[in-house]
C-alpha atoms as a PDB file:
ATOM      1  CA  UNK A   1       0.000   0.000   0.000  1.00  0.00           C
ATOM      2  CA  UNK A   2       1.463   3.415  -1.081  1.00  0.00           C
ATOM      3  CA  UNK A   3       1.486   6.261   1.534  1.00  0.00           C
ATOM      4  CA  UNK A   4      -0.874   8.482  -0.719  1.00  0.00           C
ATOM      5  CA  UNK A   5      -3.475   5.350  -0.417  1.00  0.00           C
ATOM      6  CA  UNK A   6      -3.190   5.228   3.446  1.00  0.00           C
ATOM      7  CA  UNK A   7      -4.083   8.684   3.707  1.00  0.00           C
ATOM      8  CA  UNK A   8      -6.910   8.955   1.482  1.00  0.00           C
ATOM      9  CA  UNK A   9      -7.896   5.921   4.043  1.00  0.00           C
ATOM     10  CA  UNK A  10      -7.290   8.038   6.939  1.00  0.00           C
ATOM     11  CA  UNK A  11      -9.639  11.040   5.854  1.00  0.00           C
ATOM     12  CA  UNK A  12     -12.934  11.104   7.611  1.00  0.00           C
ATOM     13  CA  UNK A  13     -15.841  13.350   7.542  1.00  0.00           C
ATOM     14  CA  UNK A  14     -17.550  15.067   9.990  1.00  0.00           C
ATOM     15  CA  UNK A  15     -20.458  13.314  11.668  1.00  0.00           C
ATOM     16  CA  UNK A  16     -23.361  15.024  13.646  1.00  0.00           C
ATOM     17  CA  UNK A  17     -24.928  12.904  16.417  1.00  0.00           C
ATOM     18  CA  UNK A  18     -27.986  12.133  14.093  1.00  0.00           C
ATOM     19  CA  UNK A  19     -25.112  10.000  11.774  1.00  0.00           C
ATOM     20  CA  UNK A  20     -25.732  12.512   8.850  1.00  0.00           C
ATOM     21  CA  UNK A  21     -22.631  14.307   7.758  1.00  0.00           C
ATOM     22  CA  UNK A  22     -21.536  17.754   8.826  1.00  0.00           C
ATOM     23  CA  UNK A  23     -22.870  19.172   5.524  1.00  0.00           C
ATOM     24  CA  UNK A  24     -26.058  18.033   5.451  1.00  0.00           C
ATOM     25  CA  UNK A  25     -26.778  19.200   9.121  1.00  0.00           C
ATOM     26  CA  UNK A  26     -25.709  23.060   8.321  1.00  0.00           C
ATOM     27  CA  UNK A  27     -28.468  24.103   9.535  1.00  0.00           C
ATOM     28  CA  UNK A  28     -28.832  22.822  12.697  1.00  0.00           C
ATOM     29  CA  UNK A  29     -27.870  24.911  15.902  1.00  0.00           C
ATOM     30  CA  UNK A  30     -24.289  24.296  16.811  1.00  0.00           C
ATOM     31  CA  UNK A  31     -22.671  25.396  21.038  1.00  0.00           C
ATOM     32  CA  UNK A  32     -19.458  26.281  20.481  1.00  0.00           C
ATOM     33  CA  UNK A  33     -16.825  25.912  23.555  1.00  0.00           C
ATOM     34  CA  UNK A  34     -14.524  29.379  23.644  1.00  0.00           C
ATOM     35  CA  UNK A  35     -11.708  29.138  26.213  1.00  0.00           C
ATOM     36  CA  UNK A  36      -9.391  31.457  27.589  1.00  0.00           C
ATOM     37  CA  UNK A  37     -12.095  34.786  26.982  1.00  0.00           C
ATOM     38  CA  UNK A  38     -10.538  37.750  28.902  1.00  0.00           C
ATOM     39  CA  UNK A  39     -11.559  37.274  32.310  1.00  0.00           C
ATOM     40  CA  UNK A  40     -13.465  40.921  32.027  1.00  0.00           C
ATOM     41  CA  UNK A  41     -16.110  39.841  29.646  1.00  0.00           C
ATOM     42  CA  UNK A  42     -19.631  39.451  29.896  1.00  0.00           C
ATOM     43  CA  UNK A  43     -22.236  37.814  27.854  1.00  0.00           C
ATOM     44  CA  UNK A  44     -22.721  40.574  25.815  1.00  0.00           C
ATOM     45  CA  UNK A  45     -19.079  41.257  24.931  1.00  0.00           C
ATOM     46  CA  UNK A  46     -19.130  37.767  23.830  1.00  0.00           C
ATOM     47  CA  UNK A  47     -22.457  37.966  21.579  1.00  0.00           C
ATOM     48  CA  UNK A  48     -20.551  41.575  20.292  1.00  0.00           C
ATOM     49  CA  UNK A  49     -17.464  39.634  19.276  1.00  0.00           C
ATOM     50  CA  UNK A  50     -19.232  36.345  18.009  1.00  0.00           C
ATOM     51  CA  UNK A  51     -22.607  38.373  16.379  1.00  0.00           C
ATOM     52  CA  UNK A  52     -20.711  38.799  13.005  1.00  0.00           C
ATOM     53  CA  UNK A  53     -20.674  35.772  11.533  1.00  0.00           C
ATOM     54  CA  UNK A  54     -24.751  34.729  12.326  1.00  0.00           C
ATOM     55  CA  UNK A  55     -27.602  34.826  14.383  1.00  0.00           C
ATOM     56  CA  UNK A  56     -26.619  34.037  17.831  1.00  0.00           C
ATOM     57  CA  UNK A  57     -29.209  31.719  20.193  1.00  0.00           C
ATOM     58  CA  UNK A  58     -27.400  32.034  23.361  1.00  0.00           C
ATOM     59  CA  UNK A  59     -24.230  33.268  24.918  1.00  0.00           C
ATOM     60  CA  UNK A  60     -23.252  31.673  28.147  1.00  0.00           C
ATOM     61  CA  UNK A  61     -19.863  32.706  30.499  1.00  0.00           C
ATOM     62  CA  UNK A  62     -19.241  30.424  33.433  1.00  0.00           C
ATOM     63  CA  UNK A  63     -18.516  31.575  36.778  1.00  0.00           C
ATOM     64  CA  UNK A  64     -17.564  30.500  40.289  1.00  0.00           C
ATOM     65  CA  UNK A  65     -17.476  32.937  43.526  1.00  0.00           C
ATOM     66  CA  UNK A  66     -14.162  34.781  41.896  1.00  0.00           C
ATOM     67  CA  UNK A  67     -15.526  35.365  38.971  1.00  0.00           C
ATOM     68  CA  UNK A  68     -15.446  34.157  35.425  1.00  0.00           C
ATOM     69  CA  UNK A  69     -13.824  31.466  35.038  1.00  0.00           C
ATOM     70  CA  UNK A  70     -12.480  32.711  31.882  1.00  0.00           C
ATOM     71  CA  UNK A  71     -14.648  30.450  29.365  1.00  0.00           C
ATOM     72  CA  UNK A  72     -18.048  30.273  28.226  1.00  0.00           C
ATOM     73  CA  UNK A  73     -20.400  29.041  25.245  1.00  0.00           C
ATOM     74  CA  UNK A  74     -21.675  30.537  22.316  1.00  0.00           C
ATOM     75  CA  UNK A  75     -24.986  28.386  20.393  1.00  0.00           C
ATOM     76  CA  UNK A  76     -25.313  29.599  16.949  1.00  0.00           C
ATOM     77  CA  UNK A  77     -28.170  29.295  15.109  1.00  0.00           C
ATOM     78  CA  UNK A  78     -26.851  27.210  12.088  1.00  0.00           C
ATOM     79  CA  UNK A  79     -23.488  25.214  12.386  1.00  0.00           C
ATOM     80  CA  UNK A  80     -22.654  27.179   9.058  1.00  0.00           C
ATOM     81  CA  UNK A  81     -22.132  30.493  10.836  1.00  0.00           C
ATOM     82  CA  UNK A  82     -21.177  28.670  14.047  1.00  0.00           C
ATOM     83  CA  UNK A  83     -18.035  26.551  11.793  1.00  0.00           C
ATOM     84  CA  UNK A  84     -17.644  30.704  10.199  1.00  0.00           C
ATOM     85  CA  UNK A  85     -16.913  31.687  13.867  1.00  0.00           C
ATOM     86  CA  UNK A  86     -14.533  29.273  14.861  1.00  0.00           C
ATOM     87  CA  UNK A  87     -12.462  29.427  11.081  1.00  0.00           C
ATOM     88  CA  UNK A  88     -12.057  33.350  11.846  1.00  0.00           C
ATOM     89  CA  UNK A  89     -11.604  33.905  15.305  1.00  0.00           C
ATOM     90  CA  UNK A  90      -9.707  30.197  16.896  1.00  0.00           C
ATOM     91  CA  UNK A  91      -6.174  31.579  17.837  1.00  0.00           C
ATOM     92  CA  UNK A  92      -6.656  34.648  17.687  1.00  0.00           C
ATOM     93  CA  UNK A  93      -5.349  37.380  20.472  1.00  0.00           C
ATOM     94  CA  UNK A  94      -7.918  39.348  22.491  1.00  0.00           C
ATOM     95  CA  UNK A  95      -7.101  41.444  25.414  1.00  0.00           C
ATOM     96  CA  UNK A  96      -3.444  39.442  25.479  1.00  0.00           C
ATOM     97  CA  UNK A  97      -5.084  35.935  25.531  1.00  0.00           C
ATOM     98  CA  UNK A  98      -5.580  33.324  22.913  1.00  0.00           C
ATOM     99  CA  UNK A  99      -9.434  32.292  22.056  1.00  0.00           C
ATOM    100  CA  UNK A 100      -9.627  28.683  21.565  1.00  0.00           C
ATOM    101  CA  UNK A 101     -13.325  26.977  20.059  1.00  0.00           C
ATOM    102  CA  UNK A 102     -14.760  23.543  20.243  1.00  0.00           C
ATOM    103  CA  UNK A 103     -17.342  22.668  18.464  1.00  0.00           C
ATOM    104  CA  UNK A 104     -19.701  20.395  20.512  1.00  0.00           C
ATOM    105  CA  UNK A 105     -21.698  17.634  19.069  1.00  0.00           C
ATOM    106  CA  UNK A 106     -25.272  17.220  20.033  1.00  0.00           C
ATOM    107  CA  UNK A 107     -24.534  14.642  22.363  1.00  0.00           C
ATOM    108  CA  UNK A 108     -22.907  16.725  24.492  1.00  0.00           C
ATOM    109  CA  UNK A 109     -25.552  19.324  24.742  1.00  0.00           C
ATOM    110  CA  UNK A 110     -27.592  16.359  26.720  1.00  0.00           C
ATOM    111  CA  UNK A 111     -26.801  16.033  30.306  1.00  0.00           C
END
């Protein structure tokens, strides 16, 4: 087997929890997981910064008794705008800190 055979083997697409493939659930709501958010911000600096690339469904910072805990979760309202966000803004330096996304599947939106 030639190594341009065993990675066209190794190539995988996306899969939503419902089995279809990332495409054909586009427009489905998609939580994305943003980490290391300045620990200043507030929900709405986080639908101001995310609001660009769709219609936003909810914007969610966690916090303890010290405040935020400097990460939160941003629901888009199609995985289209939500996979826009995270192709634009992972890595990118705000306030001195570097924004890292997740996606999260659907699966993990069940508790």
């Amino acid at each position: 087997m030639s190594d341009s055979s065993t990675q066209a083997e190794l190539q995988c697409v996306p899969v939503s929890a419902s089995g279809s493939s990332e495409s054909e659930a586009k427009g489905t709501p998609k939580r994305l997981h943003v980490s290391n958010i300045p620990f200043r911000f507030r929900d709405p600096d986080l639908r101001q910064m995310f609001g660009q690339f769709g219609k936003i469904l909810d914007v969610e910072i966690i916090f303890n008794e010290r405040g935020s805990k400097g990460f939160g979760f941003v629901t888009f309202e199609t995985s289209a705008d939500a996979e826009k966000a995270r192709e634009r803004l992972h890595g990118t330096i705000v306030e001195g800190r570097k924004i890292e996304m997740n996606a999260l599947l659907q699966t993990d939106l069940i508790s």
